[in-house]
Protein backbone atom coordinates (compact mmCIF):
# COMPACT_ATOMS: atom_id res chain seq x y z
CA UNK A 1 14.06 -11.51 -2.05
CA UNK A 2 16.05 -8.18 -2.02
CA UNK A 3 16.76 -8.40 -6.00
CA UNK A 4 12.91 -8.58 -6.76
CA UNK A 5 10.60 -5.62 -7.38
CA UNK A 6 8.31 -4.34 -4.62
CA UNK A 7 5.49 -5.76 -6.43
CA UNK A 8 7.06 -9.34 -6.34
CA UNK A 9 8.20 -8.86 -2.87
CA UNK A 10 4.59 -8.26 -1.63
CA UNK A 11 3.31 -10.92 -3.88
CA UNK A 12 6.02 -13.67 -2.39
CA UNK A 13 4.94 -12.52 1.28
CA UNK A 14 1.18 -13.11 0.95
CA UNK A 15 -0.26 -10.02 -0.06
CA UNK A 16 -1.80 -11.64 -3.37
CA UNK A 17 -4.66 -9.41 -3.85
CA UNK A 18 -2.64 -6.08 -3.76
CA UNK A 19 0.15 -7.25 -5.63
CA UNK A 20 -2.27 -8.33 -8.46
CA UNK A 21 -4.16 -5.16 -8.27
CA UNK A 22 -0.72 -3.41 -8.59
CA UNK A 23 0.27 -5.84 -11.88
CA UNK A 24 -3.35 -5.01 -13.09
CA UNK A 25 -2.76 -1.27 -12.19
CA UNK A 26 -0.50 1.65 -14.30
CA UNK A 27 1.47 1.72 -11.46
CA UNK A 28 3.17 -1.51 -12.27
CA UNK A 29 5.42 0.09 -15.04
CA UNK A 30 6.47 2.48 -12.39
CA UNK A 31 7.05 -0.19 -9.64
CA UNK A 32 9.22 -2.53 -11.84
CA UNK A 33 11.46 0.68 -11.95
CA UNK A 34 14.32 1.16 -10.12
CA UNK A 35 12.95 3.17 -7.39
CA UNK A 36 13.37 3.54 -4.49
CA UNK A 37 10.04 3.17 -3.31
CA UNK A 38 8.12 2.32 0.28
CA UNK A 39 5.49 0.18 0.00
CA UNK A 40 2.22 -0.38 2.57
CA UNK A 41 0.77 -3.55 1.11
CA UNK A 42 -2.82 -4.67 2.87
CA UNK A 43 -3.32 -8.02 3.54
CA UNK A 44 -5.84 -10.60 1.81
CA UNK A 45 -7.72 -10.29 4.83
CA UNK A 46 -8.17 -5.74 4.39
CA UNK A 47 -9.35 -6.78 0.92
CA UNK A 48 -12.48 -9.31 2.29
CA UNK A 49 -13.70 -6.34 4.34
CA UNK A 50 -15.75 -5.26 1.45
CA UNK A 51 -18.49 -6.74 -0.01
CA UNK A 52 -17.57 -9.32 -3.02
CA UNK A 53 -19.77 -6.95 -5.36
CA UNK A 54 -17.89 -3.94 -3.79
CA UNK A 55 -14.42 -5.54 -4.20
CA UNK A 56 -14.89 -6.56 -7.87
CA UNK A 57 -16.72 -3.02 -8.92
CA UNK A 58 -13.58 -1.71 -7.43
CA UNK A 59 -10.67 -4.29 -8.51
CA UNK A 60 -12.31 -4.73 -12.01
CA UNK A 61 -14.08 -2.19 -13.41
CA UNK A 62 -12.96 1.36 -11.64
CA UNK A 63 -9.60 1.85 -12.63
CA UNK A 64 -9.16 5.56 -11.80
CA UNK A 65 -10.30 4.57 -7.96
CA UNK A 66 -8.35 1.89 -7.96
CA UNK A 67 -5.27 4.31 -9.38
CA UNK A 68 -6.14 6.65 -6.62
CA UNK A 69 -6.31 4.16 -3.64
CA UNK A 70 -3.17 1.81 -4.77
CA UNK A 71 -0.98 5.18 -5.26
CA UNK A 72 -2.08 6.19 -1.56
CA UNK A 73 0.07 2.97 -0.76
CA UNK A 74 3.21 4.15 -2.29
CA UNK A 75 5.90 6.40 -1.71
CA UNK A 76 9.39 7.60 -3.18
CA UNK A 77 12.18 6.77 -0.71
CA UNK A 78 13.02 3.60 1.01
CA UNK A 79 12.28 4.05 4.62
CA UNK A 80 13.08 1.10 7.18
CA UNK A 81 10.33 0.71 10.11
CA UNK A 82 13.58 1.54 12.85
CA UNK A 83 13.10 5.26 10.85
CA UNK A 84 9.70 5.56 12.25
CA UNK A 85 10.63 4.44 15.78
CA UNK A 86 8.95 6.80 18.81
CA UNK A 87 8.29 9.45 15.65
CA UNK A 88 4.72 10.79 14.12
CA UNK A 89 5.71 11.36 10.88
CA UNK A 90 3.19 12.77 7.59
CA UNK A 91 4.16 11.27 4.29
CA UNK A 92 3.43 12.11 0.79
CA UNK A 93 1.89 9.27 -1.22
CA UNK A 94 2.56 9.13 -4.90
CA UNK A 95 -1.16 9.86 -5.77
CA UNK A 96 -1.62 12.85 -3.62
CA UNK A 97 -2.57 13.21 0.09
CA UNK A 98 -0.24 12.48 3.08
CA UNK A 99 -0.76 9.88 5.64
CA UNK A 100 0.19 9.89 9.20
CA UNK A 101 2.75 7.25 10.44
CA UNK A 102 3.10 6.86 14.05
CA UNK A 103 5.71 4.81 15.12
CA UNK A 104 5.13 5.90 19.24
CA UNK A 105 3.25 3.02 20.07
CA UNK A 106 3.86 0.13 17.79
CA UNK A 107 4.21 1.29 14.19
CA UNK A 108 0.98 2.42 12.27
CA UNK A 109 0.03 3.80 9.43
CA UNK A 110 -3.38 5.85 9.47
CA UNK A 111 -5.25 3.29 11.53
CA UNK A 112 -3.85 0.47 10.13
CA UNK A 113 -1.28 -1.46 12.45
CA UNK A 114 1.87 -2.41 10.41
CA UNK A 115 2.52 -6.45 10.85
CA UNK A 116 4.94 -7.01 8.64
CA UNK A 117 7.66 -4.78 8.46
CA UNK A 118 11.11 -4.05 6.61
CA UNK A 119 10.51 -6.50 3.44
CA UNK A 120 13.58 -5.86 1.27
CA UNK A 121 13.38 -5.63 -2.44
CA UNK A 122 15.60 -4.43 -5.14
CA UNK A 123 14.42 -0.96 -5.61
CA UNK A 124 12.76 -0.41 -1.85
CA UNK A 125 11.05 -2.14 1.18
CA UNK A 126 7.40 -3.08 1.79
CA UNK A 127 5.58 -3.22 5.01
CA UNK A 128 2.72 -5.29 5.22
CA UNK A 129 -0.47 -3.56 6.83
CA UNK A 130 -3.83 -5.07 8.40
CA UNK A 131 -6.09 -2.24 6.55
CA UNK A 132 -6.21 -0.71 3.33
CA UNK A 133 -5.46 3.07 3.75
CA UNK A 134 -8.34 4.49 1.74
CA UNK A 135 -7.38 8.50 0.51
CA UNK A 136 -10.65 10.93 1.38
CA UNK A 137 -12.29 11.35 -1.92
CA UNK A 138 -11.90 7.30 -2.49
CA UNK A 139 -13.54 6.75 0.87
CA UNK A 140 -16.46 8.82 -0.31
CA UNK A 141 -16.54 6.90 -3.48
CA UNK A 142 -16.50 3.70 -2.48
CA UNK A 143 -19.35 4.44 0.28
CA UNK A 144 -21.87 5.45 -2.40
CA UNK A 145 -21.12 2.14 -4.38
């Protein structure tokens, strides 16, 4: 898999909503590109937590959300999980805000536990995750939808 895009590579390990979102997304362009990038993709299973009305509003018809929230998985760099190993680290996400990756217990990501780690693709690695990281101002948003 390590000559396909991160989008592909999250696509080819099971995280089909997010890597349609991302193909749907402008961030797909940017993705394709030769990177390197680091990639928390949320499983299928993050994606049923919401509502079916919820998840469509948000996969179909709020695009600058959805631009905000899929960026807040992304970031410049390829970092391996063995990186984060007994560190707390804060990263910059390519849509603004930081998250906090602790690596001192297991390996996490915000709250979300990372279960698939080090997926290698041509221009950077993907980590699956069991939760969608969900920036501040989205998580307002999507509780008043």
């Amino acid at each position: 898999m390590a000559l396909l895009s991160v989008v592909s590579v999250a696509d080819r390990a099971g995280f089909y909503t997010f890597a349609a979102a991302l193909r749907a997304s402008d961030h797909f362009t940017t993705l394709e590109g030769p990177g390197p990038f680091t990639v928390f993709a949320p499983t299928d299973a993050a994606f049923a937590t919401m509502s079916p009305v919820v998840l469509d509003k948000f996969l179909r018809h709020d695009p600058e959300r959805l631009h905000i929230v899929l960026g807040y998985h992304i970031a410049a760099g390829r970092v391996a999980s063995a990186r984060f190993a007994d560190k707390r680290i804060r990263a910059v996400m390519q849509t603004g805000g930081d998250v906090m990756i602790d690596g001192r217990n297991g390996l996490r990501v915000n709250t979300a536990r990372v279960i698939k780690p080090d997926l290698d693709a041509g221009n950077g690695v993907v980590h699956g995750i069991d939760a969608l990281l969900w920036p501040r101002e989205a998580t307002v948003a999507v509780a008043g939808a």
